[in-house]
C-alpha atoms as a PDB file:
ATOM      1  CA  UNK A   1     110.840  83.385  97.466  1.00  0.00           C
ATOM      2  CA  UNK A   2     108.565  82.958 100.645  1.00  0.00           C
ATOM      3  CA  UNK A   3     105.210  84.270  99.835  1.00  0.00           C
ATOM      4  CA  UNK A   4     102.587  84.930 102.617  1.00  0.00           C
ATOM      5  CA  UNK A   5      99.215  86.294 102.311  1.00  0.00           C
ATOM      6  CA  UNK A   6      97.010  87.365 105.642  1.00  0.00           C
ATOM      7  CA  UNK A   7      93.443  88.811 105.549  1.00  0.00           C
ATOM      8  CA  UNK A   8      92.804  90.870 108.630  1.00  0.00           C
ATOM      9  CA  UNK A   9      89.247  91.489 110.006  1.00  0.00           C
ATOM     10  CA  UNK A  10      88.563  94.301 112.615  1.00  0.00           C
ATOM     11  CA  UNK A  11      86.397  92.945 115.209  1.00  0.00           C
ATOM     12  CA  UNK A  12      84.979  96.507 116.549  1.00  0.00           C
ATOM     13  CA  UNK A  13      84.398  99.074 113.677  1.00  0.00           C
ATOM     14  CA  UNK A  14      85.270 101.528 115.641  1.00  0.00           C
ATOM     15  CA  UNK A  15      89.429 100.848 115.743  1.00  0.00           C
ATOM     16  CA  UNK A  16      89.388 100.833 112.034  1.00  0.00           C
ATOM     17  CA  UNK A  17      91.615 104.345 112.247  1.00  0.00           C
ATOM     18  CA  UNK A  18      93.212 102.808 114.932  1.00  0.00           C
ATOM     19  CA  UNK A  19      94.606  99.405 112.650  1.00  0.00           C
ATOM     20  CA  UNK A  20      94.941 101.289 109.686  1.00  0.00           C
ATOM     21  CA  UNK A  21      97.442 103.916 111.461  1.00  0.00           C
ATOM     22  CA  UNK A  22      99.308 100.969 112.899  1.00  0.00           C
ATOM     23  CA  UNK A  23      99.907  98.388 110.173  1.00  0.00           C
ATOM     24  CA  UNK A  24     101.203 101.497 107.904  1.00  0.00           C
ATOM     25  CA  UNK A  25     103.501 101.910 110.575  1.00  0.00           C
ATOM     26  CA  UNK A  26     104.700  98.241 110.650  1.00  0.00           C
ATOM     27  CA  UNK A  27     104.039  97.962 107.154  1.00  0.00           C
ATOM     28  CA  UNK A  28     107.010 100.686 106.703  1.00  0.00           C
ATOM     29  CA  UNK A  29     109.421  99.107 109.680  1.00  0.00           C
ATOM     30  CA  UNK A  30     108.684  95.530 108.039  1.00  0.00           C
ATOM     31  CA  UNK A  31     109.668  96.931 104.219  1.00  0.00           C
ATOM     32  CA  UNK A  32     113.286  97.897 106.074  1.00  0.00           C
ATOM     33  CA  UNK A  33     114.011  94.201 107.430  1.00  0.00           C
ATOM     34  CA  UNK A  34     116.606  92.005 105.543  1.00  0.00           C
ATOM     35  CA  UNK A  35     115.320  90.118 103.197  1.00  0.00           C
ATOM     36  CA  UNK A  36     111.600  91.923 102.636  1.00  0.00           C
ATOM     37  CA  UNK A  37     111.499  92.069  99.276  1.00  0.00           C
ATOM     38  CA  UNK A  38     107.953  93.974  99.211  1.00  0.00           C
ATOM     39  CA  UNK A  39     105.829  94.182 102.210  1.00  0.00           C
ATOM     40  CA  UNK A  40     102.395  95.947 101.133  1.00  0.00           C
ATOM     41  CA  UNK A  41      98.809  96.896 103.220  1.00  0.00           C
ATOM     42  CA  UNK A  42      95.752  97.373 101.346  1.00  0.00           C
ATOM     43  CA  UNK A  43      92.452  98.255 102.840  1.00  0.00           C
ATOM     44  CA  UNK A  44      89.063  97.216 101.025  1.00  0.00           C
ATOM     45  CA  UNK A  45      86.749  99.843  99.565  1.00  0.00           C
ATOM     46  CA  UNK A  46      84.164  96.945  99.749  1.00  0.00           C
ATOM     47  CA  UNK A  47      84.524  96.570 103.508  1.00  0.00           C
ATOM     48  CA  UNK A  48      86.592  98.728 105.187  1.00  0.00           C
ATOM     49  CA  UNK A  49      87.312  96.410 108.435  1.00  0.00           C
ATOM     50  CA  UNK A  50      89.007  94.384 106.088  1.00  0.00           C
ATOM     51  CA  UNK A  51      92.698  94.503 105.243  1.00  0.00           C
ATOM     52  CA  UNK A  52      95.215  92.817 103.275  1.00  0.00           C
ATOM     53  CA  UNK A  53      98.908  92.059 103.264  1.00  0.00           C
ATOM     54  CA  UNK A  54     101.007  91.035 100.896  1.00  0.00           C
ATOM     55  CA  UNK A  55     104.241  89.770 101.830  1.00  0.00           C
ATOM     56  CA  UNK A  56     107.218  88.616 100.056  1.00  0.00           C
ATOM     57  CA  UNK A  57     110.445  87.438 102.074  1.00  0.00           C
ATOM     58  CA  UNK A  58     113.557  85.713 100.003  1.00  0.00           C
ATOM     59  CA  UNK A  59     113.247  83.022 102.241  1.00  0.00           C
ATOM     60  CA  UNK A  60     111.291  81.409 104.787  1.00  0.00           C
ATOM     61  CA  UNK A  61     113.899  82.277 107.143  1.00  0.00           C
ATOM     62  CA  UNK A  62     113.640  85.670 106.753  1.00  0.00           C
ATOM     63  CA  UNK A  63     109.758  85.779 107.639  1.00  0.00           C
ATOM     64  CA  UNK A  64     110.538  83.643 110.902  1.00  0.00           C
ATOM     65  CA  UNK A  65     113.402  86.357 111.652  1.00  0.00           C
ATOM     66  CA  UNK A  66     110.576  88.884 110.816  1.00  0.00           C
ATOM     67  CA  UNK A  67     108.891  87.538 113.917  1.00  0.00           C
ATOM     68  CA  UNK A  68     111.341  88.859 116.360  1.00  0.00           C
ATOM     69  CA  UNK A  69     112.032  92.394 114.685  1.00  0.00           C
ATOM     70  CA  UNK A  70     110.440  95.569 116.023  1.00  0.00           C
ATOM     71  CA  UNK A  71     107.526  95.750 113.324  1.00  0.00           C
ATOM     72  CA  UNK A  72     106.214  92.276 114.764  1.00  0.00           C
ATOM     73  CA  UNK A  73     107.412  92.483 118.119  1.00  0.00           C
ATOM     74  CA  UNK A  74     106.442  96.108 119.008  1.00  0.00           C
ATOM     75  CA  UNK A  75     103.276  96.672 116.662  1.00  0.00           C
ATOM     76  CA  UNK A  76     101.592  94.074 114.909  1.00  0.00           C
ATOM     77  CA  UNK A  77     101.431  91.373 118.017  1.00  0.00           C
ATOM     78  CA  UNK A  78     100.747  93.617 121.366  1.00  0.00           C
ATOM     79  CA  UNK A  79      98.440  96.443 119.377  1.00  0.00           C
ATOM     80  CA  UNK A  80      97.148  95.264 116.069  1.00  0.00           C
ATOM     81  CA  UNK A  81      96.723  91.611 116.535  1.00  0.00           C
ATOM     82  CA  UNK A  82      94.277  91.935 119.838  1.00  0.00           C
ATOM     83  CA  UNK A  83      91.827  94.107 117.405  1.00  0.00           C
ATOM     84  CA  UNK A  84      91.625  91.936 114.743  1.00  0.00           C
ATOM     85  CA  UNK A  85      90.785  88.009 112.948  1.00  0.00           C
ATOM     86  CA  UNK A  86      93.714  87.106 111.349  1.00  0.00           C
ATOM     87  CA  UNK A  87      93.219  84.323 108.071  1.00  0.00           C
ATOM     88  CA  UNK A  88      96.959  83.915 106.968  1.00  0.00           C
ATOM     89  CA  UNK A  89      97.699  81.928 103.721  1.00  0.00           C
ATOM     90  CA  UNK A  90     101.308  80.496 102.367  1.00  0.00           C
ATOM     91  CA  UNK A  91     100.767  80.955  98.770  1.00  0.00           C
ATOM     92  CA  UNK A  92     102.793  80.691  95.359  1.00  0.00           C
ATOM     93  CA  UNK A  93     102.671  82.349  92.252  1.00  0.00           C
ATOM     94  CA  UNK A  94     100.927  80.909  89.560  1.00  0.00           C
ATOM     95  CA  UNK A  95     102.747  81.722  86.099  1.00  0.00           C
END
């Protein structure tokens, strides 16, 4: 299992609406691709310019291939990525 992690900032409180709208929609294109086992978006009731996903791919591969599908592609680079800091984070599971 590929695990990956990535704490999103809105720089401009005012496009919170605007990045929460969007990375539901990729969140629910992403959760279609092969090999997503569990793509999930949280927004913080601390801060609410701060978001969270949660990704989990079978493989590494399958986050890279990810990349070129429409969810990346089509929503998260060209709209939600030019709104936001991104802090991404390869991670494990500690048992």
């Amino acid at each position: 299992m590929f695990c990956v992690n990535v704490w999103l900032s809105v720089k401009d409180p005012g496009n919170v609406e605007t990045v929460r709208s969007l990375l539901a929609e990729a969140g629910r294109s992403s959760r279609m691709e092969p090999g997503c086992l569990r793509f999930e978006v949280y927004q913080s009731e601390a801060d609410r310019t701060r978001f969270l996903l949660c990704e989990r791919w079978q493989a590494k591969a399958d986050w890279e291939h990810h990349k070129t599908l429409h969810a990346f592609r089509n929503i998260y680079a060209p709209k939600i990525l030019p709104l936001v800091e991104r802090e991404a984070h390869v991670s494990v599971p500690v048992e």
